[in-house]
N, C-alpha and C. Protein backbone atom coordinates (compact mmCIF):
# COMPACT_ATOMS: atom_id res chain seq x y z
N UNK A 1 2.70 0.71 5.39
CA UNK A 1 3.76 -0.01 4.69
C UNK A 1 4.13 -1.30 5.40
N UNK A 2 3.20 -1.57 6.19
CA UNK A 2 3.33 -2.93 6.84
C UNK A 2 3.16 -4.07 6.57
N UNK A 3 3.81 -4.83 6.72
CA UNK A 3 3.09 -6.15 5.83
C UNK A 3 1.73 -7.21 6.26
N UNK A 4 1.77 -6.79 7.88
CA UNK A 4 1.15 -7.66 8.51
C UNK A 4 0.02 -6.59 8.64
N UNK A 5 -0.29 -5.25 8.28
CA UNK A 5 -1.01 -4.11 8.36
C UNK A 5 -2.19 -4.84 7.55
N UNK A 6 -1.29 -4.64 6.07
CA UNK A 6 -1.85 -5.64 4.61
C UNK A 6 -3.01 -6.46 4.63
N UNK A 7 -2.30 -7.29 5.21
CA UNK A 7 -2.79 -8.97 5.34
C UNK A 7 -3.92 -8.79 5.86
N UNK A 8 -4.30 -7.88 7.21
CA UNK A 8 -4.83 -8.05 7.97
C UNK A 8 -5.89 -7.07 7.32
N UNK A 9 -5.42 -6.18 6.79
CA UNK A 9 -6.80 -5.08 6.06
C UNK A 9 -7.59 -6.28 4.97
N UNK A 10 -6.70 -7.18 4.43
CA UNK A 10 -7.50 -7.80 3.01
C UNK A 10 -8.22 -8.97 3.98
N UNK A 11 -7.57 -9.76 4.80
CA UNK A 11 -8.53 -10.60 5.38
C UNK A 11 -9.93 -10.16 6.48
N UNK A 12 -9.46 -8.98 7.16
CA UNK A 12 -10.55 -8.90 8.05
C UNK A 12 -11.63 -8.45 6.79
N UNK A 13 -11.35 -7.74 5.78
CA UNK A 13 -12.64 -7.56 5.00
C UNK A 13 -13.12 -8.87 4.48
N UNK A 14 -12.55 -9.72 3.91
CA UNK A 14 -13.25 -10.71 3.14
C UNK A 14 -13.71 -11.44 4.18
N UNK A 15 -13.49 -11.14 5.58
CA UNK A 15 -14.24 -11.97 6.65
C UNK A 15 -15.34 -11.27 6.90
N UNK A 16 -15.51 -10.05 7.06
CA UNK A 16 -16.32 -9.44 7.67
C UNK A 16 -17.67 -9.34 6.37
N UNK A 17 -17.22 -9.59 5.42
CA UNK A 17 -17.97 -9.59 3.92
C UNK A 17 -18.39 -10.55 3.40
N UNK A 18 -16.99 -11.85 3.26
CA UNK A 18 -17.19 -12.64 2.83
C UNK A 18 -16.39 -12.45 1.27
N UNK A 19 -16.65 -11.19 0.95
CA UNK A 19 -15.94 -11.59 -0.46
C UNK A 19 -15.28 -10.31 -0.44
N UNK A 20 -14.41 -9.57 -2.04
CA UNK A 20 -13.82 -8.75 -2.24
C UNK A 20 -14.12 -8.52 -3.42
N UNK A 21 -14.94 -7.61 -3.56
CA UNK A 21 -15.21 -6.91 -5.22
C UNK A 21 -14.64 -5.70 -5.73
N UNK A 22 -13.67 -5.00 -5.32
CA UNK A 22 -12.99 -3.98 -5.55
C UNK A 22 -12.08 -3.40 -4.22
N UNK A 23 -11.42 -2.91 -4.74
CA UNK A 23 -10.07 -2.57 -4.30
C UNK A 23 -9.36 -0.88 -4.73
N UNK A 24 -9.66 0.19 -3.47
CA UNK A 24 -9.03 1.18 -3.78
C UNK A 24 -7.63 1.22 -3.28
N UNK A 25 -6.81 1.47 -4.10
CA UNK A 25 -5.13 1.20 -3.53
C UNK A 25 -4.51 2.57 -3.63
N UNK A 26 -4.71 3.84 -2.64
CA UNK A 26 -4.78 4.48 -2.98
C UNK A 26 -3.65 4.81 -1.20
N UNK A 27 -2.42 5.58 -1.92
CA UNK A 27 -1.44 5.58 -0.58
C UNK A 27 -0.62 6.78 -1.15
N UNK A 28 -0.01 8.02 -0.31
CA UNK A 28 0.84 8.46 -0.65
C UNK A 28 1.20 9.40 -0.18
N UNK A 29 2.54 9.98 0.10
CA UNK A 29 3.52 10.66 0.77
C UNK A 29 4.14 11.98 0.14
N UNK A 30 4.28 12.93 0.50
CA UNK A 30 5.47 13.94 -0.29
C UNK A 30 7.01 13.63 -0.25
N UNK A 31 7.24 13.26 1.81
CA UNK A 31 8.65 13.46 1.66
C UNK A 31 8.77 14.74 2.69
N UNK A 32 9.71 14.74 3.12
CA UNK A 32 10.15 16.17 3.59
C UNK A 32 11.02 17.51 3.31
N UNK A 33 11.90 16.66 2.13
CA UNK A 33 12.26 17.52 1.07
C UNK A 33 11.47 18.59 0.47
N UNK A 34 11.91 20.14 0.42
CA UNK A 34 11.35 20.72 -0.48
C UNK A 34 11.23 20.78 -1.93
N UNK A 35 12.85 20.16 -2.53
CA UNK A 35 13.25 20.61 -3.88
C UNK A 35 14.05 19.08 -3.60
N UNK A 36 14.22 18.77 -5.25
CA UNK A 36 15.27 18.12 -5.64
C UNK A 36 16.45 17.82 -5.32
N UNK A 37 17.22 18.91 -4.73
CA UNK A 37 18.58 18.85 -4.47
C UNK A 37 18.71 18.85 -2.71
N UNK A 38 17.46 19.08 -2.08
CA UNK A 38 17.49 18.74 -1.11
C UNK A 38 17.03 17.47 -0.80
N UNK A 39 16.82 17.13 -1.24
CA UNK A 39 16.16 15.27 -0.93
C UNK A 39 16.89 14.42 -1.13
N UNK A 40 16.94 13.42 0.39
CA UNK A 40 17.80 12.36 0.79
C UNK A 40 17.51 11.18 0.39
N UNK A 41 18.78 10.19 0.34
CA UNK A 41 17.91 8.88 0.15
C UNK A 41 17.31 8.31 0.83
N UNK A 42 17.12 8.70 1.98
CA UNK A 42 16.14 8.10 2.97
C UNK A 42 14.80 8.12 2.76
N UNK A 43 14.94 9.67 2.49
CA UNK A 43 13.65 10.59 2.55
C UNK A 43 13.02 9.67 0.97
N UNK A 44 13.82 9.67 -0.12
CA UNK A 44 13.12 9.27 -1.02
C UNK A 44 12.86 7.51 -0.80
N UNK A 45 13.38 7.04 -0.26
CA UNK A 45 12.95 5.59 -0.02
C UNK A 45 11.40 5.50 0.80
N UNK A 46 11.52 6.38 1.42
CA UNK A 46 10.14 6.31 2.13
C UNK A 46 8.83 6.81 1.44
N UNK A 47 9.59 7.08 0.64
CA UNK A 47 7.77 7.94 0.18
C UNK A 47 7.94 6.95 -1.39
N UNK A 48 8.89 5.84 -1.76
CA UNK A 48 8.83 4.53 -2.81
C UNK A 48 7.81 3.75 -2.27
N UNK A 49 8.78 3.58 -0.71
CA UNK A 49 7.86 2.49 0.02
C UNK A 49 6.03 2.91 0.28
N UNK A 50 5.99 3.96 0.83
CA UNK A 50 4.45 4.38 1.33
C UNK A 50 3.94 4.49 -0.59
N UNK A 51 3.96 5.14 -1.26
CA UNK A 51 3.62 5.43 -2.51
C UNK A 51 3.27 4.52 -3.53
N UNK A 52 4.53 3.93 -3.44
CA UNK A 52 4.81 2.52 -4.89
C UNK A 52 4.66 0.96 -4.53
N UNK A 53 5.73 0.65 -3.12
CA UNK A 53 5.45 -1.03 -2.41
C UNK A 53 4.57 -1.13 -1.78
N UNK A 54 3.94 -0.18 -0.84
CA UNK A 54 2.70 -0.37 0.02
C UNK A 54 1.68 -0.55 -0.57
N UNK A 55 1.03 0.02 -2.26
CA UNK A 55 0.42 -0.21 -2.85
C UNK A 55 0.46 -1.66 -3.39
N UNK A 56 1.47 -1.58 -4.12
CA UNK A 56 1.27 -2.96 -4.94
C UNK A 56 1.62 -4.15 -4.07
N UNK A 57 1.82 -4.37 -2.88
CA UNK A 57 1.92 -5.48 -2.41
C UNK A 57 0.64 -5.41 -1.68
N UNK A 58 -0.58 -4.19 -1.16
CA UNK A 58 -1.70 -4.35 -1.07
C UNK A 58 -2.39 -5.04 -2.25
N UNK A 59 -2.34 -4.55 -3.57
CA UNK A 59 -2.99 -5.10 -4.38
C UNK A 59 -2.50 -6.61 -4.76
N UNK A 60 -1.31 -6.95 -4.46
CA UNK A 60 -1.09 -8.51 -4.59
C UNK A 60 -1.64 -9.39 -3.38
N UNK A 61 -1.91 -8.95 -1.91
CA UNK A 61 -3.00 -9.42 -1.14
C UNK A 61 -4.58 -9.68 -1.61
N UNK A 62 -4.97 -8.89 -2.55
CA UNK A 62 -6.11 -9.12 -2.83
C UNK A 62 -6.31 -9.60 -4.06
N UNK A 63 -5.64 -9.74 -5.12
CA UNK A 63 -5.50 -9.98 -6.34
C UNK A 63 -6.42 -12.10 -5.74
N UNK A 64 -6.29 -12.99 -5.17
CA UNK A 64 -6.82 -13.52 -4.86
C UNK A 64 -8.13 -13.78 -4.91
N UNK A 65 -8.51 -12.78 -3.79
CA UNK A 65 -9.70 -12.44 -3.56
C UNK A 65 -10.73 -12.27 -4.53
N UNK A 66 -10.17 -10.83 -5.49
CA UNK A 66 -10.78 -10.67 -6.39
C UNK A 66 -11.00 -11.42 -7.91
N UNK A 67 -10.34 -12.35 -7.56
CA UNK A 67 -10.43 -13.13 -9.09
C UNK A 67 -11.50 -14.45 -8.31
N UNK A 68 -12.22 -14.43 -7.47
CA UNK A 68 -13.09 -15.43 -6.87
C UNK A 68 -14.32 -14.84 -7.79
């Protein structure tokens, strides 16, 4: 969920490649909650972030790339 994690996964490939032809964006968390009524907002912010923002701001790093 890093940003500089990101950057650095989409550029060292298109360096090490040269280009970017696909993209698996594939990230995700449970949580430590068992049930519903036990789950915090913490707990659920973290598994938004790892799950939902870590993805799509990976795929907006490469969205670039791949339209070359």
């Amino acid at each position: 969920n890093d940003r500089k994690v990101r950057e650095e996964i989409i550029e060292k490939t298109v360096k090490k490649f040269g280009r970017l032809d696909v993209l698996v964006a594939n990230a995700g968390v449970l949580g430590k909650a068992n049930s519903l009524m036990d789950d915090t907002e913490e707990t659920f912010s973290s598994v938004l972030d790892t799950n939902l923002k870590s993805v799509y701001f990976l795929i907006q790093k490469a969205v670039p790339h791949l339209e070359k």
